[in-house]
PDB file of N, CA and C in Angstrom:
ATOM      1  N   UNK A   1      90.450  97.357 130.736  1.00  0.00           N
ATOM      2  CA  UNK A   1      90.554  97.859 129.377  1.00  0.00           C
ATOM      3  C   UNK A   1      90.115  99.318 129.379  1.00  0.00           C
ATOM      4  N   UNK A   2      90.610 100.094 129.014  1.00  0.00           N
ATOM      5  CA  UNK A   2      90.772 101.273 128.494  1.00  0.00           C
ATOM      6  C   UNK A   2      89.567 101.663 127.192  1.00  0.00           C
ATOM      7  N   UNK A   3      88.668 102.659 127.410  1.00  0.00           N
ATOM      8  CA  UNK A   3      87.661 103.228 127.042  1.00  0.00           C
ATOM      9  C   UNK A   3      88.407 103.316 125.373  1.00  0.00           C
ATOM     10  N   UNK A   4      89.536 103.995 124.905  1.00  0.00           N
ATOM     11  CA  UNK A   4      90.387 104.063 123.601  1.00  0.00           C
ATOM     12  C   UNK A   4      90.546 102.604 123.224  1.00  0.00           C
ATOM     13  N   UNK A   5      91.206 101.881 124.011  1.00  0.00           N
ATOM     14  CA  UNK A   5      91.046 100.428 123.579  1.00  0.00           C
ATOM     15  C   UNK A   5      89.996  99.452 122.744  1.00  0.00           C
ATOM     16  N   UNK A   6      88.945 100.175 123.915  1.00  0.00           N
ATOM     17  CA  UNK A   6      87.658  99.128 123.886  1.00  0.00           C
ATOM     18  C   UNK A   6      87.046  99.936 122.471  1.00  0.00           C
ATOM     19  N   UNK A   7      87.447 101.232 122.146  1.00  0.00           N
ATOM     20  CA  UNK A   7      86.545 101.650 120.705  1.00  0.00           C
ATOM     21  C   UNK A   7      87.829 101.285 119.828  1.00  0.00           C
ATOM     22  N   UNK A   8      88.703 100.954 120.041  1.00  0.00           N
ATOM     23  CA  UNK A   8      89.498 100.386 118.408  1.00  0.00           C
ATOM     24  C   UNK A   8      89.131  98.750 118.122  1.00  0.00           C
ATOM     25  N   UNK A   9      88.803  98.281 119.304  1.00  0.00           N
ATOM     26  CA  UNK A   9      88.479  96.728 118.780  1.00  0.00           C
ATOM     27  C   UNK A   9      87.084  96.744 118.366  1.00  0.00           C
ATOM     28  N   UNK A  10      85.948  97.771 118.716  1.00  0.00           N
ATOM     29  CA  UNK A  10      84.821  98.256 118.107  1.00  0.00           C
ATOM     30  C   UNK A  10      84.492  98.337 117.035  1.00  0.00           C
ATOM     31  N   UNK A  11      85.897  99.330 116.053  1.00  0.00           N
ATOM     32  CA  UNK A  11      86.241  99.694 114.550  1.00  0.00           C
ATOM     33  C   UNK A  11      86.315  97.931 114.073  1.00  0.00           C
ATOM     34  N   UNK A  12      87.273  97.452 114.752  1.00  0.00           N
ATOM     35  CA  UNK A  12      87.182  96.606 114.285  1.00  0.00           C
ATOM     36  C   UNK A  12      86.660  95.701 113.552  1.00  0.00           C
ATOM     37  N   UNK A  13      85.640  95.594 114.845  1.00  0.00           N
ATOM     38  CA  UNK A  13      84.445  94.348 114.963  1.00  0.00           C
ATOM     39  C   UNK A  13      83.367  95.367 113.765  1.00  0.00           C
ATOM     40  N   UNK A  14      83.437  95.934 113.706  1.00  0.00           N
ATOM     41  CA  UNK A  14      82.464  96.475 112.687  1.00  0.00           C
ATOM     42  C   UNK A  14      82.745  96.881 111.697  1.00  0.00           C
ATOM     43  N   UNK A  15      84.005  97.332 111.407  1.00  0.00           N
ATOM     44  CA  UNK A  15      84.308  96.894 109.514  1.00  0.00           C
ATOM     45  C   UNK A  15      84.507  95.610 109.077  1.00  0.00           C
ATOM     46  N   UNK A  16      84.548  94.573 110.248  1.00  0.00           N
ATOM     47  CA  UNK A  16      85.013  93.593 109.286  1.00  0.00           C
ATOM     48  C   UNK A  16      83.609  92.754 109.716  1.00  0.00           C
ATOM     49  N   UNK A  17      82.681  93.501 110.460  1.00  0.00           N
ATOM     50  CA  UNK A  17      81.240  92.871 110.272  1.00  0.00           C
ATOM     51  C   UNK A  17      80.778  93.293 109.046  1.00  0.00           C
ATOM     52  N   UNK A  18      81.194  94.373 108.555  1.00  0.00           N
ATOM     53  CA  UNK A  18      80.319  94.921 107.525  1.00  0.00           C
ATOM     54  C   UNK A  18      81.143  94.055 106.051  1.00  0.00           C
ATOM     55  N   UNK A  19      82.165  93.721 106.471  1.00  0.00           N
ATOM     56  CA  UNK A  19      82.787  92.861 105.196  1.00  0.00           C
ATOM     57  C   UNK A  19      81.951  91.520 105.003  1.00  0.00           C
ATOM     58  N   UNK A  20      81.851  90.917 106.170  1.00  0.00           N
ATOM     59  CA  UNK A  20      81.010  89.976 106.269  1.00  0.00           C
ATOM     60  C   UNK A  20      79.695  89.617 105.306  1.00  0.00           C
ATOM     61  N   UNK A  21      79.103  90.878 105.898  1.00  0.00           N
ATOM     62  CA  UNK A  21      77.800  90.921 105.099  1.00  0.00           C
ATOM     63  C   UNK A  21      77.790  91.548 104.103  1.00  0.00           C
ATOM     64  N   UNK A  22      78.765  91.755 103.528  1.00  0.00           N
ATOM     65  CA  UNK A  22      78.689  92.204 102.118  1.00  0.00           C
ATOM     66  C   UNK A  22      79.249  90.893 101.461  1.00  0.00           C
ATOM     67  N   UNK A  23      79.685  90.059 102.126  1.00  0.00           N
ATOM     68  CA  UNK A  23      80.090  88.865 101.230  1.00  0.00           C
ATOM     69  C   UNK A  23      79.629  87.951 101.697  1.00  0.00           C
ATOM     70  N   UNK A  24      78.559  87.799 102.159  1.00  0.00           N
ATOM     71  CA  UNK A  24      77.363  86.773 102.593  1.00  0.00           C
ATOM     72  C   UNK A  24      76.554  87.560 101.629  1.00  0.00           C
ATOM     73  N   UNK A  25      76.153  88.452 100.751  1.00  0.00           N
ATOM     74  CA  UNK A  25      75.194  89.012  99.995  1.00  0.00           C
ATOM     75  C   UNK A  25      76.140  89.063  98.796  1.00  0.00           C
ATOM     76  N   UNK A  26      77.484  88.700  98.350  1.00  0.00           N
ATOM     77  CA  UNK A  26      77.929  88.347  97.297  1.00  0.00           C
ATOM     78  C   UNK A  26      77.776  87.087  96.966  1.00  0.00           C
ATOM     79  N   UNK A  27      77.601  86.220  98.293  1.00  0.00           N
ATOM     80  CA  UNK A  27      77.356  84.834  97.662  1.00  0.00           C
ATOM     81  C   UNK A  27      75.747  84.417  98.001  1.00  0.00           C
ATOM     82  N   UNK A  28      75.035  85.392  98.042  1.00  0.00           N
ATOM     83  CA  UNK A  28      73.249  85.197  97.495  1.00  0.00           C
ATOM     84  C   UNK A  28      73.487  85.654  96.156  1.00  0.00           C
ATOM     85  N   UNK A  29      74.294  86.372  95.753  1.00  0.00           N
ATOM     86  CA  UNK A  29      73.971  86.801  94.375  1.00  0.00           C
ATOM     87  C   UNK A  29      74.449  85.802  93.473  1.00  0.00           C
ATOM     88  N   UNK A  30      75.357  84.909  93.796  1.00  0.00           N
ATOM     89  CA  UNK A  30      76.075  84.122  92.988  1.00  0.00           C
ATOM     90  C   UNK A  30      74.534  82.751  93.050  1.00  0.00           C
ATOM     91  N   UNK A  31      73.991  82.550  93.733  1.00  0.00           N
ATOM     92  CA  UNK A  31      72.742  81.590  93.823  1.00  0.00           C
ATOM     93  C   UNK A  31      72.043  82.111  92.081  1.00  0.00           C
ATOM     94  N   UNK A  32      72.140  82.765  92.012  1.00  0.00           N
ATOM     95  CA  UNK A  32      71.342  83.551  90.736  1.00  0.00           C
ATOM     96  C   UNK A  32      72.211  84.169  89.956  1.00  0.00           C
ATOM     97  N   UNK A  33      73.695  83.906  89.626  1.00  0.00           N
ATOM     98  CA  UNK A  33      74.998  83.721  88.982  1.00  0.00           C
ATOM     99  C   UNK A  33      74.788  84.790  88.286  1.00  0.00           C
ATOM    100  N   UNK A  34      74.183  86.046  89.555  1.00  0.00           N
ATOM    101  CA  UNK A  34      74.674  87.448  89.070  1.00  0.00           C
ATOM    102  C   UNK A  34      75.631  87.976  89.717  1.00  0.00           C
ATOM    103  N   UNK A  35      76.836  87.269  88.609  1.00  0.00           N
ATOM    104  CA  UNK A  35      78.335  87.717  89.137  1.00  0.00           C
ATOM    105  C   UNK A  35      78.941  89.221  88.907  1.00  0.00           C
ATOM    106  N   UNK A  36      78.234  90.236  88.194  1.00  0.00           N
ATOM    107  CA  UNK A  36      78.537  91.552  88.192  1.00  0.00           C
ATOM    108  C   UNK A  36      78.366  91.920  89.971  1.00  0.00           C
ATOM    109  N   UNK A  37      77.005  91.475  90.391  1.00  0.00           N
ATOM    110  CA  UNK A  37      76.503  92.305  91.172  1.00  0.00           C
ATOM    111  C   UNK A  37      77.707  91.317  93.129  1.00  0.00           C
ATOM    112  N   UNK A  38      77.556  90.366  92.653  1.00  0.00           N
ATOM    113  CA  UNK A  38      78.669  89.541  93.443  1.00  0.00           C
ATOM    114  C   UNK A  38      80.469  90.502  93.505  1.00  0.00           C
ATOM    115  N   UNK A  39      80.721  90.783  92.758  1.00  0.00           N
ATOM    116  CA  UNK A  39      81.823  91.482  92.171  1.00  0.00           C
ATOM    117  C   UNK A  39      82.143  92.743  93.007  1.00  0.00           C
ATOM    118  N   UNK A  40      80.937  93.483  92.790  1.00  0.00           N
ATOM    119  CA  UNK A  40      80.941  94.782  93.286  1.00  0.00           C
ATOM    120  C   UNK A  40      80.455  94.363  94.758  1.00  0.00           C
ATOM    121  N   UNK A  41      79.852  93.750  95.551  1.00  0.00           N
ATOM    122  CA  UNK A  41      79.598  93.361  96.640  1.00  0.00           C
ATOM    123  C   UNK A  41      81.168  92.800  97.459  1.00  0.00           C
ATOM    124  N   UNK A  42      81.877  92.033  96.318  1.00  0.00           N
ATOM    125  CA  UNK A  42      83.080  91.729  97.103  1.00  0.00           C
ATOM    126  C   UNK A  42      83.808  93.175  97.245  1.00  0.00           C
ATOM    127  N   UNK A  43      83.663  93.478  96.144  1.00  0.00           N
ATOM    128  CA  UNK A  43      84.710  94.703  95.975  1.00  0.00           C
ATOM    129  C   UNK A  43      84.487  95.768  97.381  1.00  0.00           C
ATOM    130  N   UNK A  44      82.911  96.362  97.776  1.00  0.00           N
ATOM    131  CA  UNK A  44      83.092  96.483  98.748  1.00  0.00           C
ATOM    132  C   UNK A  44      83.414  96.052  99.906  1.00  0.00           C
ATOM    133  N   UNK A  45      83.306  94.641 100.501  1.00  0.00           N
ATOM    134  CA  UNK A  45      83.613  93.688 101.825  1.00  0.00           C
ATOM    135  C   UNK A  45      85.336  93.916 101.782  1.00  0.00           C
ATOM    136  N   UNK A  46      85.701  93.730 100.465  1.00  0.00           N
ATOM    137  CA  UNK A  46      87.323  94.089 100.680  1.00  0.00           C
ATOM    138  C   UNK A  46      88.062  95.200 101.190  1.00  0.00           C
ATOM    139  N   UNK A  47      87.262  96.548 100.909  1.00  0.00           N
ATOM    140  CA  UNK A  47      87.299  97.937 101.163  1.00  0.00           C
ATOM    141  C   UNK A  47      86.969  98.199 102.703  1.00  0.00           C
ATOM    142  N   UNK A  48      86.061  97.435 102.886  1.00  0.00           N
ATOM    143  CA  UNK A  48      85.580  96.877 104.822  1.00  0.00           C
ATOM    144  C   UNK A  48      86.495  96.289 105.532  1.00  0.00           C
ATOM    145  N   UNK A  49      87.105  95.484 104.916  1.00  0.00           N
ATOM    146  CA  UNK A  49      87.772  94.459 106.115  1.00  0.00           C
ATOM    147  C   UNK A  49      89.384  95.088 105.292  1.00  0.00           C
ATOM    148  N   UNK A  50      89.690  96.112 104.384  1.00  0.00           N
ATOM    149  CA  UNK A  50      91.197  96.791 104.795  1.00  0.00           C
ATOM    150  C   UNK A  50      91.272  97.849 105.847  1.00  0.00           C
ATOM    151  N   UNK A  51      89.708  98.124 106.161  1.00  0.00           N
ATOM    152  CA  UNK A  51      89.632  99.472 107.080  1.00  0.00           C
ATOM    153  C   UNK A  51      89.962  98.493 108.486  1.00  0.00           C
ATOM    154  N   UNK A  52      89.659  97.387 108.854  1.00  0.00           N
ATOM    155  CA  UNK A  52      89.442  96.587 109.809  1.00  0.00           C
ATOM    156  C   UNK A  52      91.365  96.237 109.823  1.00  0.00           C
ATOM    157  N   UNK A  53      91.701  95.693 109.129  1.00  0.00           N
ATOM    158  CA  UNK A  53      93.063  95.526 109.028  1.00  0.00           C
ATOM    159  C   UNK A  53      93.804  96.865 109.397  1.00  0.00           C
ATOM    160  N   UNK A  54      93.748  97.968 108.786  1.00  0.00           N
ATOM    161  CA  UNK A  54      94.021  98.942 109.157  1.00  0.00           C
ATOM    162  C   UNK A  54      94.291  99.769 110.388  1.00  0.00           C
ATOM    163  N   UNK A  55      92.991  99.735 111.343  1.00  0.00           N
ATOM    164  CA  UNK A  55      92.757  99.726 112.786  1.00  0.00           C
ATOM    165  C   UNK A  55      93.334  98.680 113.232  1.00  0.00           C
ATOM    166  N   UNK A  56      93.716  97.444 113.243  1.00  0.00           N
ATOM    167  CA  UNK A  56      94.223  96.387 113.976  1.00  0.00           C
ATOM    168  C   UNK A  56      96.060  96.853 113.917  1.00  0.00           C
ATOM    169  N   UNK A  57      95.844  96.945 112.499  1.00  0.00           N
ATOM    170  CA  UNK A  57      97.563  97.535 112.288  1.00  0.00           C
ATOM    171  C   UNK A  57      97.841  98.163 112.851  1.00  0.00           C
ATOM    172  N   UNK A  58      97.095  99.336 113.298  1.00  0.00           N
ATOM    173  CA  UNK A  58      97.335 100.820 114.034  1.00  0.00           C
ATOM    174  C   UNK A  58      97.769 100.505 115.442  1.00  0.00           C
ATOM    175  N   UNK A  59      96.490  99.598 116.265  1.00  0.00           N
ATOM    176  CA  UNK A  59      97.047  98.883 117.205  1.00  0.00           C
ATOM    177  C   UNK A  59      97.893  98.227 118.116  1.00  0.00           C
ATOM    178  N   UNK A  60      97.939  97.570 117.105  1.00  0.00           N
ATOM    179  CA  UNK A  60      99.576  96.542 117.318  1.00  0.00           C
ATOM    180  C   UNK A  60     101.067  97.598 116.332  1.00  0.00           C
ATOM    181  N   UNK A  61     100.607  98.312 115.943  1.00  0.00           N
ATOM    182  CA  UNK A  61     102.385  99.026 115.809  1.00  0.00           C
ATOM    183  C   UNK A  61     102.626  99.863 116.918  1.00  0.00           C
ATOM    184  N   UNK A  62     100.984 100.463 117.940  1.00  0.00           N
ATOM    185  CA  UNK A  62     101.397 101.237 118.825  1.00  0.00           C
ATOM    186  C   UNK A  62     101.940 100.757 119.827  1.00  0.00           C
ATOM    187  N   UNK A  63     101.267  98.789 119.845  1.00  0.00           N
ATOM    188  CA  UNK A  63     102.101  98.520 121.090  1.00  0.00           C
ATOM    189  C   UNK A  63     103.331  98.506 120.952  1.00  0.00           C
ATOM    190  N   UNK A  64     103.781  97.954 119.585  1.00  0.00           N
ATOM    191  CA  UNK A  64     105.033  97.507 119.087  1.00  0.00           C
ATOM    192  C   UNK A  64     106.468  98.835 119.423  1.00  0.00           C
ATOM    193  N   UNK A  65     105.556 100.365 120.090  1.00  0.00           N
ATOM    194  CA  UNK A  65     106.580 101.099 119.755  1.00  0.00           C
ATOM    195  C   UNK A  65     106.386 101.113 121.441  1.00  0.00           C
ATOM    196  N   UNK A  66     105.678 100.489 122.140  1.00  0.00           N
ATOM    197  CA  UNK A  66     105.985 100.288 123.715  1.00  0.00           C
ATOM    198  C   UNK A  66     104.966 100.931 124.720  1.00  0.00           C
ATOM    199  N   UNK A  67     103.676 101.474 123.622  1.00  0.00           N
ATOM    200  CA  UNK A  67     102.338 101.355 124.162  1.00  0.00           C
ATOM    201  C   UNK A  67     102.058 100.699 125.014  1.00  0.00           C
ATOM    202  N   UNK A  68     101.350 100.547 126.182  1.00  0.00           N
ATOM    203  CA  UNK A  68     100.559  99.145 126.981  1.00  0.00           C
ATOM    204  C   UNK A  68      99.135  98.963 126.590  1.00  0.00           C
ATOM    205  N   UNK A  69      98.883  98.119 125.945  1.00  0.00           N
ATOM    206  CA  UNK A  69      97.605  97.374 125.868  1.00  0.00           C
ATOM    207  C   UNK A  69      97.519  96.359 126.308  1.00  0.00           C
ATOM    208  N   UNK A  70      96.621  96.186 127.524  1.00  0.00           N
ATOM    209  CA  UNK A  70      96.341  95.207 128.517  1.00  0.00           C
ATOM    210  C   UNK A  70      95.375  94.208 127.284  1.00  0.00           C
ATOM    211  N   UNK A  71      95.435  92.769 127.955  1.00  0.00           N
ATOM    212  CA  UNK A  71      94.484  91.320 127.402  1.00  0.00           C
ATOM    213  C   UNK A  71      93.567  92.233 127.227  1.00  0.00           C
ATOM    214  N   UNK A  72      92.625  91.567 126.173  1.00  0.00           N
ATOM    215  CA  UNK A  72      91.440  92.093 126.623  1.00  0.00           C
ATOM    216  C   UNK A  72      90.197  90.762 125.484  1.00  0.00           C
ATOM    217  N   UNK A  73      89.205  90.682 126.304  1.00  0.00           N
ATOM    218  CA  UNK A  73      88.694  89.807 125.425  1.00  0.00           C
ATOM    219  C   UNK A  73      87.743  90.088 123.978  1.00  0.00           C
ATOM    220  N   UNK A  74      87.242  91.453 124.319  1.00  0.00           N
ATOM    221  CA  UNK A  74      87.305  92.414 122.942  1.00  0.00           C
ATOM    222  C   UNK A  74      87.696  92.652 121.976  1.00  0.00           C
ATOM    223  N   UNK A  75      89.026  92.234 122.252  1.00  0.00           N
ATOM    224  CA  UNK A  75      89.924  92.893 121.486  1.00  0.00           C
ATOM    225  C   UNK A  75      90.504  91.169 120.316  1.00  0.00           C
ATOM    226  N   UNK A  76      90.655  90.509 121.840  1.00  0.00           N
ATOM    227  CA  UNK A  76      90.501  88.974 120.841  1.00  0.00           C
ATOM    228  C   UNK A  76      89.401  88.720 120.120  1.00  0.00           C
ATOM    229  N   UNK A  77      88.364  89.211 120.695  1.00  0.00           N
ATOM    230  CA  UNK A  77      87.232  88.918 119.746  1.00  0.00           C
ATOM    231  C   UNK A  77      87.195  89.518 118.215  1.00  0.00           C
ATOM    232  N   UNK A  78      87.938  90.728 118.406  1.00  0.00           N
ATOM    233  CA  UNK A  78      88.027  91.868 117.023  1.00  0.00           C
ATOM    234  C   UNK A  78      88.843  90.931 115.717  1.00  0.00           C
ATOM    235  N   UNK A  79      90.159  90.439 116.909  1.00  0.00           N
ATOM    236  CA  UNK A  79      90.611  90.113 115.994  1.00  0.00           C
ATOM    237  C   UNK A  79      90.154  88.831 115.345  1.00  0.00           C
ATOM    238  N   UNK A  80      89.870  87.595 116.092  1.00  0.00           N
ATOM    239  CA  UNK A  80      88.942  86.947 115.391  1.00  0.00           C
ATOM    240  C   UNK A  80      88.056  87.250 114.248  1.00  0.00           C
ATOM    241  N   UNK A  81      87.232  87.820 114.630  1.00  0.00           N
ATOM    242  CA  UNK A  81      86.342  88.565 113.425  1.00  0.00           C
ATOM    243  C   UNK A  81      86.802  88.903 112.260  1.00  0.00           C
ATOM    244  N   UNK A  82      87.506  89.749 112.556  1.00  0.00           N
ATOM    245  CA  UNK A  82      88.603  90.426 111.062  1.00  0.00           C
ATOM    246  C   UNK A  82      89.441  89.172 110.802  1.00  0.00           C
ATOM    247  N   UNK A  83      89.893  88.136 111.425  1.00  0.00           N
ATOM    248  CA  UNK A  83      90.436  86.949 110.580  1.00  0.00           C
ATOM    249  C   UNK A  83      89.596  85.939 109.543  1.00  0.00           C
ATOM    250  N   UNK A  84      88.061  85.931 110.157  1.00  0.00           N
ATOM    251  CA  UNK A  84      87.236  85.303 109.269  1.00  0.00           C
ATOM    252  C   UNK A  84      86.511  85.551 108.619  1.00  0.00           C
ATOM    253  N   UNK A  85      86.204  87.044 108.818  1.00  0.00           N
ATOM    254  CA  UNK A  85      86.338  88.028 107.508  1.00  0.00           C
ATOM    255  C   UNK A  85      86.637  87.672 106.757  1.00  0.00           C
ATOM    256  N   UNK A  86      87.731  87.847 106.161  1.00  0.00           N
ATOM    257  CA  UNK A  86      89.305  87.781 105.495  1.00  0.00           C
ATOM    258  C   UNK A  86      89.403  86.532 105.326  1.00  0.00           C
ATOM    259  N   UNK A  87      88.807  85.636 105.611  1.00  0.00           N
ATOM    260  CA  UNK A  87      89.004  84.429 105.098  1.00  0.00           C
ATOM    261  C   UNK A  87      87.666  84.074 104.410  1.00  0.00           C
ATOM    262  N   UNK A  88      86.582  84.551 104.934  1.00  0.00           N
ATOM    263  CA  UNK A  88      85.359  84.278 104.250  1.00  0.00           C
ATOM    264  C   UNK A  88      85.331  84.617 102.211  1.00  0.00           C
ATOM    265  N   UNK A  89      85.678  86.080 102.817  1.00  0.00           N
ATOM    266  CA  UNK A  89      86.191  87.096 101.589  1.00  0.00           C
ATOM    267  C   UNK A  89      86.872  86.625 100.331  1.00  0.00           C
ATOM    268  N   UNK A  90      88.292  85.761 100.925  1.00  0.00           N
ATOM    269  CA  UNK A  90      89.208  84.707  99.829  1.00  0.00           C
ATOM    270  C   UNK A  90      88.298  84.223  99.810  1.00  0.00           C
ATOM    271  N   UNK A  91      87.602  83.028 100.252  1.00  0.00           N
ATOM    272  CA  UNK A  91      86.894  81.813  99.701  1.00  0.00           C
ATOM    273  C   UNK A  91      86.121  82.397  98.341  1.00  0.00           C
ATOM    274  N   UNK A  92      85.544  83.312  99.015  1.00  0.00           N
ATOM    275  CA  UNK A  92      83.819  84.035  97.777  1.00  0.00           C
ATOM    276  C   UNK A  92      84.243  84.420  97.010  1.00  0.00           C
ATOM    277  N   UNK A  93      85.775  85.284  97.004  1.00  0.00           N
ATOM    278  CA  UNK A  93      86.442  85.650  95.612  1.00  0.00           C
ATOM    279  C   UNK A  93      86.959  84.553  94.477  1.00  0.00           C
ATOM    280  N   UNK A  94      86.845  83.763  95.467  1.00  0.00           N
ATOM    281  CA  UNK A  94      87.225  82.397  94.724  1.00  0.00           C
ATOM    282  C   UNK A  94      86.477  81.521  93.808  1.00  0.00           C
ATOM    283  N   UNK A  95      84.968  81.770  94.366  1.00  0.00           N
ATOM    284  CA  UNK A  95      84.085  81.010  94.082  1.00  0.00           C
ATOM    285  C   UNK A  95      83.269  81.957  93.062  1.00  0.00           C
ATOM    286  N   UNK A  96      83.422  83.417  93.153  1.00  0.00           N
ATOM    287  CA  UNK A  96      82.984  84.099  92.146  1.00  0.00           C
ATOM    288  C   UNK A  96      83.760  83.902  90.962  1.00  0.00           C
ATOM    289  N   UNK A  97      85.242  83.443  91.101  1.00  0.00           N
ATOM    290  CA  UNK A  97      85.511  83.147  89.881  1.00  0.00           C
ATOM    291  C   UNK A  97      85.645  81.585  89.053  1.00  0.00           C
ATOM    292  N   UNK A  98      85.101  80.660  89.558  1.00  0.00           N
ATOM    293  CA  UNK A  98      85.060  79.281  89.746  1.00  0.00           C
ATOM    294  C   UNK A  98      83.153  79.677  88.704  1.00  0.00           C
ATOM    295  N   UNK A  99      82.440  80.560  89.193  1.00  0.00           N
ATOM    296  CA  UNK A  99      80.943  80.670  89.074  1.00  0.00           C
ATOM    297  C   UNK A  99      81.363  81.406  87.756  1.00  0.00           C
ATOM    298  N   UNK A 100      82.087  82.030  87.614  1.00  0.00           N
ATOM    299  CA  UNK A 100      82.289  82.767  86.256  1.00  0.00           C
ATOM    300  C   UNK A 100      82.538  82.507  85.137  1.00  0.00           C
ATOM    301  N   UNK A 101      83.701  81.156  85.322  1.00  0.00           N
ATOM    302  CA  UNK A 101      83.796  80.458  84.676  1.00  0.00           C
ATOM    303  C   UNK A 101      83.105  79.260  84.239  1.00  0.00           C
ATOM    304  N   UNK A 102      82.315  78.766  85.022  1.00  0.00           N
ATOM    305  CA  UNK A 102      81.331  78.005  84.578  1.00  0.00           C
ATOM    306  C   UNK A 102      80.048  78.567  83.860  1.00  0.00           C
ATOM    307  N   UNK A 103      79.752  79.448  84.365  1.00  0.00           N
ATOM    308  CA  UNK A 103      79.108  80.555  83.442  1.00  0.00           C
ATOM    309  C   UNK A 103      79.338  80.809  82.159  1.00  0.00           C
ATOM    310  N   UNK A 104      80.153  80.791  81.461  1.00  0.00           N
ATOM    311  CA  UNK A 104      80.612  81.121  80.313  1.00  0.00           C
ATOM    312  C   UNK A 104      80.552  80.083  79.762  1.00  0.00           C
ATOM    313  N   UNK A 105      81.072  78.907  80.122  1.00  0.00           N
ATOM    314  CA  UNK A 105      81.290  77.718  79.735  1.00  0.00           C
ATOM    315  C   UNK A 105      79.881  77.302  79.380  1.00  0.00           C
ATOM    316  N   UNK A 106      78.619  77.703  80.036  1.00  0.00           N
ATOM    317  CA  UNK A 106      77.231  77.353  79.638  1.00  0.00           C
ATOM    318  C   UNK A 106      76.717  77.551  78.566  1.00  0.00           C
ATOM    319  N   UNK A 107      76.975  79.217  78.590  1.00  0.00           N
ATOM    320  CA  UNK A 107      77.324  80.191  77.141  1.00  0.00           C
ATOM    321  C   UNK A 107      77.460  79.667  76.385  1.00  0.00           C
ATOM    322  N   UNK A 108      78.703  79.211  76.191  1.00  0.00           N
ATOM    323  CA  UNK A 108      79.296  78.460  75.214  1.00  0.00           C
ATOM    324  C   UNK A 108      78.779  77.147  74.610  1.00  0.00           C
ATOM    325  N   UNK A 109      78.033  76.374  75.448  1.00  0.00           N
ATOM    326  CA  UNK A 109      77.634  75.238  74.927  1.00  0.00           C
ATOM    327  C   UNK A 109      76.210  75.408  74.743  1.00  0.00           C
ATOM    328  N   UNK A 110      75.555  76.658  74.998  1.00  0.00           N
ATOM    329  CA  UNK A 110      74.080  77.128  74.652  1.00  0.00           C
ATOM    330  C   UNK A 110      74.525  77.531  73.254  1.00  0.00           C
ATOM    331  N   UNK A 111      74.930  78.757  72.860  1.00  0.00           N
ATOM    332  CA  UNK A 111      75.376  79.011  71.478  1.00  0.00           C
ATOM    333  C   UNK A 111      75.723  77.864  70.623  1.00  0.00           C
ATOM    334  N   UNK A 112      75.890  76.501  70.878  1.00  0.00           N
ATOM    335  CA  UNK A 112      76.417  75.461  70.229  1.00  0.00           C
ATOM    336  C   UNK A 112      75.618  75.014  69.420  1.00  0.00           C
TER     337      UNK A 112
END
């Protein structure tokens, strides 16, 4: 593997680490169904893991135009990462709005 290689699966592994933990700290905030602060926590992890998508894209269109990028297990690892990212991410966006709505719904039957 190639020194250029080995720092794009790097980018990788580390925007879509940093998505991670911004949405492992969107769903501590939802424990305490402070869904503003969940919100803006996703909002950044999403902004993380398009930079991660981004670099992977970059990647694979260079091979696609007949680049050689050798196996590399780095690089599987990157992409792993940035897949469960990205999947972590859907779930919590999901559940922030599942939490939102029950939220309100509490509201609603407190005011009652």
């Amino acid at each position: 593997m190639n020194l250029e290689h080995a720092q794009t699966a790097m980018k990788i592994i580390l925007h879509a680490g940093d998505a991670r933990e911004k949405t492992m700290d969107a769903l501590k905030a939802l424990d305490t169904f402070d869904i503003e602060n969940a919100k803006e926590l996703l909002k950044q992890a999403n902004e993380a893991i398009v930079q991660a998508h981004q670099v992977q894209t970059d990647a694979l269109q260079a091979e696609s135009r007949g680049e050689e990028l050798e196996y590399s297990i780095l690089f599987s690892h990157a992409q792993d990462t940035c897949m469960c990212a990205s999947s972590e991410l859907n779930v919590a966006m999901h559940l922030v709005d599942l939490f939102e709505v029950i939220d309100k719904r509490f509201k609603k039957l407190e005011n009652k």
